[in-house]
C-alpha atoms as a PDB file:
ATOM      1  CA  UNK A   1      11.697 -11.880 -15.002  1.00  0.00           C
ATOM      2  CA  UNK A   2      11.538  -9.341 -12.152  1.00  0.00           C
ATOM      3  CA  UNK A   3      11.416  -9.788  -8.173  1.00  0.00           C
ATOM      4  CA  UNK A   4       7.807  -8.721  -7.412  1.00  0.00           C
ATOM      5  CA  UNK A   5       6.747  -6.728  -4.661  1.00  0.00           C
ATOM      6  CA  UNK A   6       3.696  -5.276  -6.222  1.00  0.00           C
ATOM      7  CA  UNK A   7       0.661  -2.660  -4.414  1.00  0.00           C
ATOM      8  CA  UNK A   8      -2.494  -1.989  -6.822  1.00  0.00           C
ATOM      9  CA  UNK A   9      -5.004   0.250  -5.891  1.00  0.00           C
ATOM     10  CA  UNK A  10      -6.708   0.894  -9.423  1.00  0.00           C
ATOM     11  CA  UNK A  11      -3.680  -1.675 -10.289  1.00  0.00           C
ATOM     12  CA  UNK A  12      -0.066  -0.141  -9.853  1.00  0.00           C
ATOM     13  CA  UNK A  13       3.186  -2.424  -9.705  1.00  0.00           C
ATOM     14  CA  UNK A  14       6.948  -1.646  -8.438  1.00  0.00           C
ATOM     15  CA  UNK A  15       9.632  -3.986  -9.258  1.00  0.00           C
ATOM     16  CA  UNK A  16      13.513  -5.239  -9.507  1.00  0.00           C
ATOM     17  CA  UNK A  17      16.035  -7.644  -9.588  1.00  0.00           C
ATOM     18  CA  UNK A  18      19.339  -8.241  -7.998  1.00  0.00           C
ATOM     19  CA  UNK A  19      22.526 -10.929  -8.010  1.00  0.00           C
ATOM     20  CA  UNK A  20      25.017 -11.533  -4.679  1.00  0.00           C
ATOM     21  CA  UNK A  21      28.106 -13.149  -5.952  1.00  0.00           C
ATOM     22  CA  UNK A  22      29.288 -13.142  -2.208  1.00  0.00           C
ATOM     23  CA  UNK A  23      28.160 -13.339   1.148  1.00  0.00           C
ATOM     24  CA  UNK A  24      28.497  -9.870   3.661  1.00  0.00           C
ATOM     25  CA  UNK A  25      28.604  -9.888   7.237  1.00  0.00           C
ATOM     26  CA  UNK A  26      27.916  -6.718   8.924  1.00  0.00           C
ATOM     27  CA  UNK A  27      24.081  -6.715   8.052  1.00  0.00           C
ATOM     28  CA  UNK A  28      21.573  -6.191  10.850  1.00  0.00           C
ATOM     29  CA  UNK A  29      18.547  -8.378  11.121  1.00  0.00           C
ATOM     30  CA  UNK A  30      14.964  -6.413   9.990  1.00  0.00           C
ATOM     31  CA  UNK A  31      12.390  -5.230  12.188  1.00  0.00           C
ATOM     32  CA  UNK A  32       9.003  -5.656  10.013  1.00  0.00           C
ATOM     33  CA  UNK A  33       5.201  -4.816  11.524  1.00  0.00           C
ATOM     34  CA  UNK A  34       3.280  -7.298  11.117  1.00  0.00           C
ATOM     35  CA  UNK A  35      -0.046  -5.501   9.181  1.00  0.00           C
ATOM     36  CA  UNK A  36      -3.250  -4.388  11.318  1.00  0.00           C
ATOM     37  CA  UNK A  37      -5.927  -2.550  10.048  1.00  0.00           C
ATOM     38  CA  UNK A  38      -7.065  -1.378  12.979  1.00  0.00           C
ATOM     39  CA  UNK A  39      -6.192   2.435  13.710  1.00  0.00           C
ATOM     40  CA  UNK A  40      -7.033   5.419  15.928  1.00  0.00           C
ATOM     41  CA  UNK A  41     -10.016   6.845  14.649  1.00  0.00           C
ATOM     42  CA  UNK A  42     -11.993  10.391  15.813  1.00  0.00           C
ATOM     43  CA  UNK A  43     -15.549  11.360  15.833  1.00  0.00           C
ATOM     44  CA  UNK A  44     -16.502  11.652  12.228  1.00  0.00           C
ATOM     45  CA  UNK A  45     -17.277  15.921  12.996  1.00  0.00           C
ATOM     46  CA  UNK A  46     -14.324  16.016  14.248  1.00  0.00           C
ATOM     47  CA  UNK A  47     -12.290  14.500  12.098  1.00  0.00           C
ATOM     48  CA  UNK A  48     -13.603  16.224   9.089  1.00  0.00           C
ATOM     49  CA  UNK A  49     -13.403  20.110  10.993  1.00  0.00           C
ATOM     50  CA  UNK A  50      -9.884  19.071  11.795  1.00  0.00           C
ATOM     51  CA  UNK A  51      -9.528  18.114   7.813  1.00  0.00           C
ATOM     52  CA  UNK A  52     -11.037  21.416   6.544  1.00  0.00           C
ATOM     53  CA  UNK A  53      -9.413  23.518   8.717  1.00  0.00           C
ATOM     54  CA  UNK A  54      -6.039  22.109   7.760  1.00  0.00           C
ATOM     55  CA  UNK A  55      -7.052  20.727   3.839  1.00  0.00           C
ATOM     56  CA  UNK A  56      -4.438  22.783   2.632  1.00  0.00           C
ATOM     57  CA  UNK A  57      -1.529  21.577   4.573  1.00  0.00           C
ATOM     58  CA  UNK A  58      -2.782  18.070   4.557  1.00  0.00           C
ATOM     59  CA  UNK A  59      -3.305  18.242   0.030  1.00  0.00           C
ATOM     60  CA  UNK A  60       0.209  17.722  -0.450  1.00  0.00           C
ATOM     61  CA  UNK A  61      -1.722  14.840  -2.710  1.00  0.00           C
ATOM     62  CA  UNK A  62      -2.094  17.064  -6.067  1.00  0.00           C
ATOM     63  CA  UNK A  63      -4.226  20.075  -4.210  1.00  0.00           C
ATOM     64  CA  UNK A  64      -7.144  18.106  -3.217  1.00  0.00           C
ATOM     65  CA  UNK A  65      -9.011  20.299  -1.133  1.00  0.00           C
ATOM     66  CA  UNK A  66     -11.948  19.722   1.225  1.00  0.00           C
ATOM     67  CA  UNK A  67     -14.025  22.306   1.614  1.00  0.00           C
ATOM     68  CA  UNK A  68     -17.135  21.738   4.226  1.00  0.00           C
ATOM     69  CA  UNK A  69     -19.720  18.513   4.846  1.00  0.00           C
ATOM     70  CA  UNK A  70     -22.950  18.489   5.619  1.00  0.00           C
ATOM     71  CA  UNK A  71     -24.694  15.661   6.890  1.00  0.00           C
ATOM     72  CA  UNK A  72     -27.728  14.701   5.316  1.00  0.00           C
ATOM     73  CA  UNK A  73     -29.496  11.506   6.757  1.00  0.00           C
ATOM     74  CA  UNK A  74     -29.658   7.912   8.548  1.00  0.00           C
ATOM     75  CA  UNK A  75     -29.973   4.916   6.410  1.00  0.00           C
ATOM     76  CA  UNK A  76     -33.036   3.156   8.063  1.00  0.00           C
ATOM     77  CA  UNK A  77     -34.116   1.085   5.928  1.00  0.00           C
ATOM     78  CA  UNK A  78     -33.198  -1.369   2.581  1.00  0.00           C
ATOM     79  CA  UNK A  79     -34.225   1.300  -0.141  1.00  0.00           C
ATOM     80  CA  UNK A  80     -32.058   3.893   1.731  1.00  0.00           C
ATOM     81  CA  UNK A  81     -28.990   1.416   1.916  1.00  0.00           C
ATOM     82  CA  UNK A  82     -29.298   0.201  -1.775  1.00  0.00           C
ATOM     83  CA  UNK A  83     -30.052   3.346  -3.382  1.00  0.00           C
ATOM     84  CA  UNK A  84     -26.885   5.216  -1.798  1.00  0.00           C
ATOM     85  CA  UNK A  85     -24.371   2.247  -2.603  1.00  0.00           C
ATOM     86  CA  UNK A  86     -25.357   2.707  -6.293  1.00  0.00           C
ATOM     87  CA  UNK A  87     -25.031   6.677  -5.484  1.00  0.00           C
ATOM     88  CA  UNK A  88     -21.423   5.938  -4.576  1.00  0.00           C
ATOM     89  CA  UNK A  89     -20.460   4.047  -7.535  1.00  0.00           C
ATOM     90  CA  UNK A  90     -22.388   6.092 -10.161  1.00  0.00           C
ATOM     91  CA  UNK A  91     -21.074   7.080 -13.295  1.00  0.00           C
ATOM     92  CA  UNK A  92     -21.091  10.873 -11.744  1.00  0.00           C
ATOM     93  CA  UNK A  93     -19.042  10.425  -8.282  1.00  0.00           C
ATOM     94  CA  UNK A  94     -15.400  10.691  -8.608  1.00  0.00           C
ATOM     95  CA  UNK A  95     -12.089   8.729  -7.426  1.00  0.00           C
ATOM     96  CA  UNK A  96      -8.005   8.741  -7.271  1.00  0.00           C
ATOM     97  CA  UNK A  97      -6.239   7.005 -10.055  1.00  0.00           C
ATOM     98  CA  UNK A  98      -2.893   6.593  -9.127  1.00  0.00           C
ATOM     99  CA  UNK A  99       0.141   6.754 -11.430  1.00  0.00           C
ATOM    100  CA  UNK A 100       2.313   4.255 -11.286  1.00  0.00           C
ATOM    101  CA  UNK A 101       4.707   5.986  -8.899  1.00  0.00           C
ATOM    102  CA  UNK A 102       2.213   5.895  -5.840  1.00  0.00           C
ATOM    103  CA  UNK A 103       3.363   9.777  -5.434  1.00  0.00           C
ATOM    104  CA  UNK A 104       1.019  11.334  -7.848  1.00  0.00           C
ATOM    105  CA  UNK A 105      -2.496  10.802  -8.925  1.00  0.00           C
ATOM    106  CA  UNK A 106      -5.249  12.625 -10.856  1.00  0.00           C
ATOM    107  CA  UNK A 107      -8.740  12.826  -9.992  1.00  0.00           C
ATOM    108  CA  UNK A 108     -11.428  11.334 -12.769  1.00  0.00           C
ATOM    109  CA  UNK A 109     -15.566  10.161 -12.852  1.00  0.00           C
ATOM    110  CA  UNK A 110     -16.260   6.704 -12.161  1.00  0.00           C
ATOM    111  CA  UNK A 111     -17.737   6.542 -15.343  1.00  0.00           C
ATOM    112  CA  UNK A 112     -13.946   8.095 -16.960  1.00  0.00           C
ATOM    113  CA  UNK A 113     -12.667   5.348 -15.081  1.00  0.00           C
ATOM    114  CA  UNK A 114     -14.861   2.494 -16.297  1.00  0.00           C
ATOM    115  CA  UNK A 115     -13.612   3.356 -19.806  1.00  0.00           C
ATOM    116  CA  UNK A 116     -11.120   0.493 -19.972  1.00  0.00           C
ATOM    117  CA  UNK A 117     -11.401  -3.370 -18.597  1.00  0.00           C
ATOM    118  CA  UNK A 118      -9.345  -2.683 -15.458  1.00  0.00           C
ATOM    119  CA  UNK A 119     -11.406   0.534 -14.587  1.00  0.00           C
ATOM    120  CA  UNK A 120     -14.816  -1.681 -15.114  1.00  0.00           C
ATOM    121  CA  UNK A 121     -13.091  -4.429 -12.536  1.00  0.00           C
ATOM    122  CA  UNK A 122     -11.843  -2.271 -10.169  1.00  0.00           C
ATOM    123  CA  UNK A 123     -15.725  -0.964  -9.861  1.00  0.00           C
ATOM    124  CA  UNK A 124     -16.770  -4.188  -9.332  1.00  0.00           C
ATOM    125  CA  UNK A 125     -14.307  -4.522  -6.416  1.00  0.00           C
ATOM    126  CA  UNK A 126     -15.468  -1.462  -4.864  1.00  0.00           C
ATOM    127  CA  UNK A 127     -19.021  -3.200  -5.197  1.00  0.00           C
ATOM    128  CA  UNK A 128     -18.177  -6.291  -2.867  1.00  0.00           C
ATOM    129  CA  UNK A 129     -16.158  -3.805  -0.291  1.00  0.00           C
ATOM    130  CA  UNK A 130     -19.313  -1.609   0.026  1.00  0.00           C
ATOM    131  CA  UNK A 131     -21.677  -4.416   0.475  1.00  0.00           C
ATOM    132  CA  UNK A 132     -19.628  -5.725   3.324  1.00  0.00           C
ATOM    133  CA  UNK A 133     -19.202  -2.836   5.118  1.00  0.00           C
ATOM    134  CA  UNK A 134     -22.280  -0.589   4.609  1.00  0.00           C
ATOM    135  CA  UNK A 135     -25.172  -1.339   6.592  1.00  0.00           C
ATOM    136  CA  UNK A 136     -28.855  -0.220   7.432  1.00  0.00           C
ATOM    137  CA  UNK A 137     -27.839   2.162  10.649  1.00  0.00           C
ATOM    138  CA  UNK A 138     -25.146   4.243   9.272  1.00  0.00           C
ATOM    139  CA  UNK A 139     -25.126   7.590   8.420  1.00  0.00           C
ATOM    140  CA  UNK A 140     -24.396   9.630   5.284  1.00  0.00           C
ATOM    141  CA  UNK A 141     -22.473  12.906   4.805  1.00  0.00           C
ATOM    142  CA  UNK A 142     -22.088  14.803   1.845  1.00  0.00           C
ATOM    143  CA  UNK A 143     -18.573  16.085   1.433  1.00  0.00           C
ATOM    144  CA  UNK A 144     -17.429  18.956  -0.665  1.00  0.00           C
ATOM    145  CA  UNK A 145     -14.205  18.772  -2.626  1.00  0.00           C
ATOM    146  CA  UNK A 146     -11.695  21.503  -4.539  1.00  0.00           C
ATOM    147  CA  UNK A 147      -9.638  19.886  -7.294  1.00  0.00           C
ATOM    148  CA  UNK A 148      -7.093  22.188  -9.223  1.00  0.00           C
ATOM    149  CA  UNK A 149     -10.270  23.898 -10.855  1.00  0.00           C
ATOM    150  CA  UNK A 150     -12.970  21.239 -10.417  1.00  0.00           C
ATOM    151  CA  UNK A 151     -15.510  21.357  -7.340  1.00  0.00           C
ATOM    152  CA  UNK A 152     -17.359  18.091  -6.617  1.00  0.00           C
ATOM    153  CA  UNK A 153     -19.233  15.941  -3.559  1.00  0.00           C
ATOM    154  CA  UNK A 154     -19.057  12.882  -2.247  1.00  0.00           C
ATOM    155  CA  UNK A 155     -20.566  10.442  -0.320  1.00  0.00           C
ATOM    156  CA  UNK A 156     -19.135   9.963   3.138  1.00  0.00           C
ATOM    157  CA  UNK A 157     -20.610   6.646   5.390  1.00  0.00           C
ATOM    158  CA  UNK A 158     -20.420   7.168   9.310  1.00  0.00           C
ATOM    159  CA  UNK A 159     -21.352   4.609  11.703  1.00  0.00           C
ATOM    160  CA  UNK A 160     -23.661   6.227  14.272  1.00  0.00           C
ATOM    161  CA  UNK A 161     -22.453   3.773  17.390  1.00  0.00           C
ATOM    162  CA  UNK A 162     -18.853   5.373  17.279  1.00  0.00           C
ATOM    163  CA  UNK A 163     -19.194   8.076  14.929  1.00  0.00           C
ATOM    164  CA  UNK A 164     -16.265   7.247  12.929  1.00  0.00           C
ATOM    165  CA  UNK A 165     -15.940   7.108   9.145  1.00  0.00           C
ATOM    166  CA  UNK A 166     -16.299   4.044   7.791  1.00  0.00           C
ATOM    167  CA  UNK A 167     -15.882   5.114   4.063  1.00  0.00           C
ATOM    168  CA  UNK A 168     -15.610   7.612   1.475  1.00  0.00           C
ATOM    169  CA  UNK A 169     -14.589   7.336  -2.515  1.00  0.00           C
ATOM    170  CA  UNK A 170     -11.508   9.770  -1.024  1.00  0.00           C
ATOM    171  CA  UNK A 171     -10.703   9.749   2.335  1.00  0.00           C
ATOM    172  CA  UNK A 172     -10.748   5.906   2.153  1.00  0.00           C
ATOM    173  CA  UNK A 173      -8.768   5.890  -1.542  1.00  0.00           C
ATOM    174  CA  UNK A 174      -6.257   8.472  -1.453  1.00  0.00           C
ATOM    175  CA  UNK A 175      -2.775   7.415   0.620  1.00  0.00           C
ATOM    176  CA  UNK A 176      -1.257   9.600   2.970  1.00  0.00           C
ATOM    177  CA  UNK A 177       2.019   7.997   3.132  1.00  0.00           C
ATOM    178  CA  UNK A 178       3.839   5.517   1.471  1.00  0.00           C
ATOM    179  CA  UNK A 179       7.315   4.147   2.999  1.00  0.00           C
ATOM    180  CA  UNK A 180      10.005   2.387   1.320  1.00  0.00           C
ATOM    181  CA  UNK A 181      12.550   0.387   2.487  1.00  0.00           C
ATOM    182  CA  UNK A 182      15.530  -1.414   0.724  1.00  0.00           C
ATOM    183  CA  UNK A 183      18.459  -2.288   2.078  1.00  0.00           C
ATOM    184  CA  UNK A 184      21.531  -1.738   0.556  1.00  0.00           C
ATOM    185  CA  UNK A 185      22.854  -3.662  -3.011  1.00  0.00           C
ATOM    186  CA  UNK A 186      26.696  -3.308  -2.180  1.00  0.00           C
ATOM    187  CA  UNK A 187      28.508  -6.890  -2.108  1.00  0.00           C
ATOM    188  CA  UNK A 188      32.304  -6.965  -1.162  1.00  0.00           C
ATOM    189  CA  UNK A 189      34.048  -9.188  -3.329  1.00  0.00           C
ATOM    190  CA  UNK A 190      36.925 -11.335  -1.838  1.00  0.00           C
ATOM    191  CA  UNK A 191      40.531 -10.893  -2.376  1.00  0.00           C
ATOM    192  CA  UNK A 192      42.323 -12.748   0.306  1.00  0.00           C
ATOM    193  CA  UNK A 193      43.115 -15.411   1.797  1.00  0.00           C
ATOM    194  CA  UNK A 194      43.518 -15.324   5.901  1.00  0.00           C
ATOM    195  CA  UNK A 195      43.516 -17.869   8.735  1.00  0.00           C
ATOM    196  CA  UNK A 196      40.447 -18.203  11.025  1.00  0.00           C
ATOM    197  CA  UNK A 197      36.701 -19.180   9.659  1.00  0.00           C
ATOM    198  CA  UNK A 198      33.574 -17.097  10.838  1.00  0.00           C
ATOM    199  CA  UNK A 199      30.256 -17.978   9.942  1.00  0.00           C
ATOM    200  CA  UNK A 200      28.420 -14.647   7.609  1.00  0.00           C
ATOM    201  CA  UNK A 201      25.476 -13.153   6.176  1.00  0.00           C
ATOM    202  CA  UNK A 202      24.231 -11.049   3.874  1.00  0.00           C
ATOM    203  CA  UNK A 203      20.335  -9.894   4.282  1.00  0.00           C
ATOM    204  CA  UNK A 204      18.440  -8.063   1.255  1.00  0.00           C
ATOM    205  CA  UNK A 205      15.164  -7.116   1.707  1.00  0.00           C
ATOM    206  CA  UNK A 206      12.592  -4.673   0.017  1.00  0.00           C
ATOM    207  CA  UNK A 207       9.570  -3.175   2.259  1.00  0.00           C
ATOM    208  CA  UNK A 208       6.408  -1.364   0.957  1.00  0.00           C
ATOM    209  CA  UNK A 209       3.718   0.130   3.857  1.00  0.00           C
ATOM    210  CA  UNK A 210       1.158   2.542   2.743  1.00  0.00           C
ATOM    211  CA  UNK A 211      -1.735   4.661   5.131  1.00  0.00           C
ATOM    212  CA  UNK A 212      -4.871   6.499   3.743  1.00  0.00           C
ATOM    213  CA  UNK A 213      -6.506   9.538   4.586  1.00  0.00           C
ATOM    214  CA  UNK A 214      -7.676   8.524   7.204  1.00  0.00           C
ATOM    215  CA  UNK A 215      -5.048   6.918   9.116  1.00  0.00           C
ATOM    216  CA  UNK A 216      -5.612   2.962   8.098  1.00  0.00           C
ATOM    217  CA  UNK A 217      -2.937   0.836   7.177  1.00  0.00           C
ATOM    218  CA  UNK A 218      -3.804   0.236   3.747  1.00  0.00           C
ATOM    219  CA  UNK A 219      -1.083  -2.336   2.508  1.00  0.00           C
ATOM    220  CA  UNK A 220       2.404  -4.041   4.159  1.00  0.00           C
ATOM    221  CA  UNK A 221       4.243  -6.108   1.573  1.00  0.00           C
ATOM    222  CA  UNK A 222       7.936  -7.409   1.487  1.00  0.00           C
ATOM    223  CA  UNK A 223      10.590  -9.727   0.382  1.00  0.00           C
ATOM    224  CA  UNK A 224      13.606 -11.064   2.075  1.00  0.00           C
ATOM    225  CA  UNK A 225      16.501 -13.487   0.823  1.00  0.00           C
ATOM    226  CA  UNK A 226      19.326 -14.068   3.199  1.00  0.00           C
ATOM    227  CA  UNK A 227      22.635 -15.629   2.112  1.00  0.00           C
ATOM    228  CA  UNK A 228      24.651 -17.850   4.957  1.00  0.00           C
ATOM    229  CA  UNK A 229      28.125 -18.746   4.354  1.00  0.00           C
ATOM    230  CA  UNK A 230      31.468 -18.980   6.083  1.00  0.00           C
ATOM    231  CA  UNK A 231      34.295 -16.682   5.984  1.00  0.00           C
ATOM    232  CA  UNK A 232      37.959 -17.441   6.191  1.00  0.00           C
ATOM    233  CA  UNK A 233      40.004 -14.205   6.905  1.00  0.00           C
ATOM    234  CA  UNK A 234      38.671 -11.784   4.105  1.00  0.00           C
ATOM    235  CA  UNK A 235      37.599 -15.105   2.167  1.00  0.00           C
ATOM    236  CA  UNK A 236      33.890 -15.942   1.938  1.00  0.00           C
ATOM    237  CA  UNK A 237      31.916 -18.599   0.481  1.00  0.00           C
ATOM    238  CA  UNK A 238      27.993 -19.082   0.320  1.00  0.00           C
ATOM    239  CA  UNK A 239      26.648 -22.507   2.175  1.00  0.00           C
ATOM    240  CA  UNK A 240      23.025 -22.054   1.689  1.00  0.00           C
ATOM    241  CA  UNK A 241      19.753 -19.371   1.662  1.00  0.00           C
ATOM    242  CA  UNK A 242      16.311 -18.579   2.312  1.00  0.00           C
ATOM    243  CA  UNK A 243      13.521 -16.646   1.014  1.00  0.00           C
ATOM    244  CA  UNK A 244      10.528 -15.359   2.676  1.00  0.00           C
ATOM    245  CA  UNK A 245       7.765 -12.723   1.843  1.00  0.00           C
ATOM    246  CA  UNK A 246       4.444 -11.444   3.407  1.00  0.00           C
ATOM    247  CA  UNK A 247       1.550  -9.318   2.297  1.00  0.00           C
ATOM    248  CA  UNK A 248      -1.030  -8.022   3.754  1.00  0.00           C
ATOM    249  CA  UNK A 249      -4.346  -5.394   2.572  1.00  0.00           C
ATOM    250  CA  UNK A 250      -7.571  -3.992   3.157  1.00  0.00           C
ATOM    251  CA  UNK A 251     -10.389  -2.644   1.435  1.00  0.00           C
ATOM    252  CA  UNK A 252      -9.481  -1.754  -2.404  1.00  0.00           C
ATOM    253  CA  UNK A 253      -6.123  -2.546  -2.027  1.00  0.00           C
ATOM    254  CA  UNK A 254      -3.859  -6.024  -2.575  1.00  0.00           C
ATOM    255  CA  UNK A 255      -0.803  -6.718  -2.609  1.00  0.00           C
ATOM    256  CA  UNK A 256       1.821  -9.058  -4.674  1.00  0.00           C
ATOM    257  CA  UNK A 257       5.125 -10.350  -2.484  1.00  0.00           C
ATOM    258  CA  UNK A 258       7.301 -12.966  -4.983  1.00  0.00           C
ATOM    259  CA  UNK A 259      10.994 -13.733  -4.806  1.00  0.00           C
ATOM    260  CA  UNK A 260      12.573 -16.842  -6.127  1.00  0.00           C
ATOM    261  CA  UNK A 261      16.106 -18.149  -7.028  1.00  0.00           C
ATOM    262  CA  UNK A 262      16.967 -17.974 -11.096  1.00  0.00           C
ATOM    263  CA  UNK A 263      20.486 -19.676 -10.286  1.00  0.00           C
ATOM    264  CA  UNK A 264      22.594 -20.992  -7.298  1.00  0.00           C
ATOM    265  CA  UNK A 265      25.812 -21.957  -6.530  1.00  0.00           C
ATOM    266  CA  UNK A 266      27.225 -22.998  -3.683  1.00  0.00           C
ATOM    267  CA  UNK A 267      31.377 -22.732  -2.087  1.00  0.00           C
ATOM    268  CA  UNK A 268      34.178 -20.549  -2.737  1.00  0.00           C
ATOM    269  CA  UNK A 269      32.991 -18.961  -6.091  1.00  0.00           C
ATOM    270  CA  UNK A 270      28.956 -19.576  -5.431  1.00  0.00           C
ATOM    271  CA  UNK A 271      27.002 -16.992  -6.419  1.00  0.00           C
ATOM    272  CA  UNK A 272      22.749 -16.465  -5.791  1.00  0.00           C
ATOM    273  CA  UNK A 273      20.276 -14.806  -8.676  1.00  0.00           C
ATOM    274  CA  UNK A 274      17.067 -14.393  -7.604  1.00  0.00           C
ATOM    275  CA  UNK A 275      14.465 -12.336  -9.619  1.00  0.00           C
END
């Protein structure tokens, strides 16, 4: 069994697991953001000029390029709002499918995608997000895309009070950055004996934060155990622990934060597994 601290967006995982047959002082506490989805956001014509004029630099993501946009209407009324939700997930408009490593993905149809089970649930997904976030009012822009040698549109919502982007199978779908964190695995073991008992710690924790195109926090997941004992000289023994995780998404993404104890043993020659 494995320690989960899992991100899918169109379903990826990343996992480990760990044992602390002693208890290390000398661990600083950790600073974690708690996860908000709100972000600084520019007018949606100015965000995409800004985009196109620096596509290049910015398609560090596999050499996904955008090329221009041209807006092309309001929605004002039901038939206008339906018809372009169904435009967005037709078989015909594309989307990133990540690899497992959250560093590369590869661009494919919606209808490549819906080839398999999970492809034909993630769809459904992106149904419920669009009909809570799509409304009569908006405004659609057509975007135009380079990938390695394939050109293709797509469909870019804009809300017309703020001008901002609201959503796009790309901008929206693709992250920007993805962070990291783990502290470090190395446990001292104990040799010695010494006079004079100090109380100690040792902290593990794994942290995951991912932004999209367009700036939004996308997903902030992590787990924490931390081991308290007492030390004696260079002699340690484990007293007790705790475990805590949090997880936090938006739009097509979720997130997965487990950690629990396998084994524990408490005193001079305790040890923790957790998984």
């Amino acid at each position: 069994m494995k320690r989960k601290l899992v991100v899918q967006m169109m379903f990826l995982l990343l996992s480990l697991s760990f044992i602390i047959q002693s208890c290390n002082s000398n661990y600083e506490d950790i600073q974690l953001d708690t996860f908000d989805s709100e972000f600084s956001v520019k007018k949606w014509d100015v965000f995409l000029q800004e985009y196109v004029d620096n596509s290049k630099k910015k398609s560090g993501n596999n050499g996904l390029i955008l090329k221009g946009y041209d807006y092309r209407e309001e929605i004002d009324n039901i038939e206008k709002l339906e018809r372009i939700k169904k435009e967005i997930l037709s078989n015909e408009q594309s989307i990133p499918v990540y690899q497992e490593s959250l560093i590369s993905f590869d661009v494919k149809t919606i209808g490549e995608y819906k080839k398999d089970s999970a492809g034909q649930e993630g769809i459904i997904k992106m149904g419920v997000v669009l009909d809570s976030i799509i409304h009569s009012g908006m405004g659609i822009v057509d975007l135009v895309w380079e990938y390695k040698d394939l050109k293709f549109k797509s469909i870019c919502i804009v809300a017309k009070e703020n001008d901002e982007i609201i959503y796009d199978n790309l901008l929206t779908n693709v992250l920007e950055s993805v962070e990291l964190k783990q502290s470090d695995m190395t446990v001292e073991r104990v040799k010695t004996r010494t006079e004079g008992v100090l109380n100690c710690r040792y902290n593990f924790y794994r942290w995951y934060e991912s932004t999209n195109l367009l700036g939004m926090k996308t997903v902030t997941a992590w787990v924490n155990c931390v081991v308290y004992g007492e030390q004696n000289g260079n002699y340690k023994s484990i007293s007790t622990y705790e475990m805590n995780t949090h997880k936090e998404s938006a739009l097509l993404f979720s997130a997965v934060a487990e950690i629990r104890s396998i084994s524990f043993q408490e005193g001079l020659y305790g040890h923790l597994r957790f998984a």
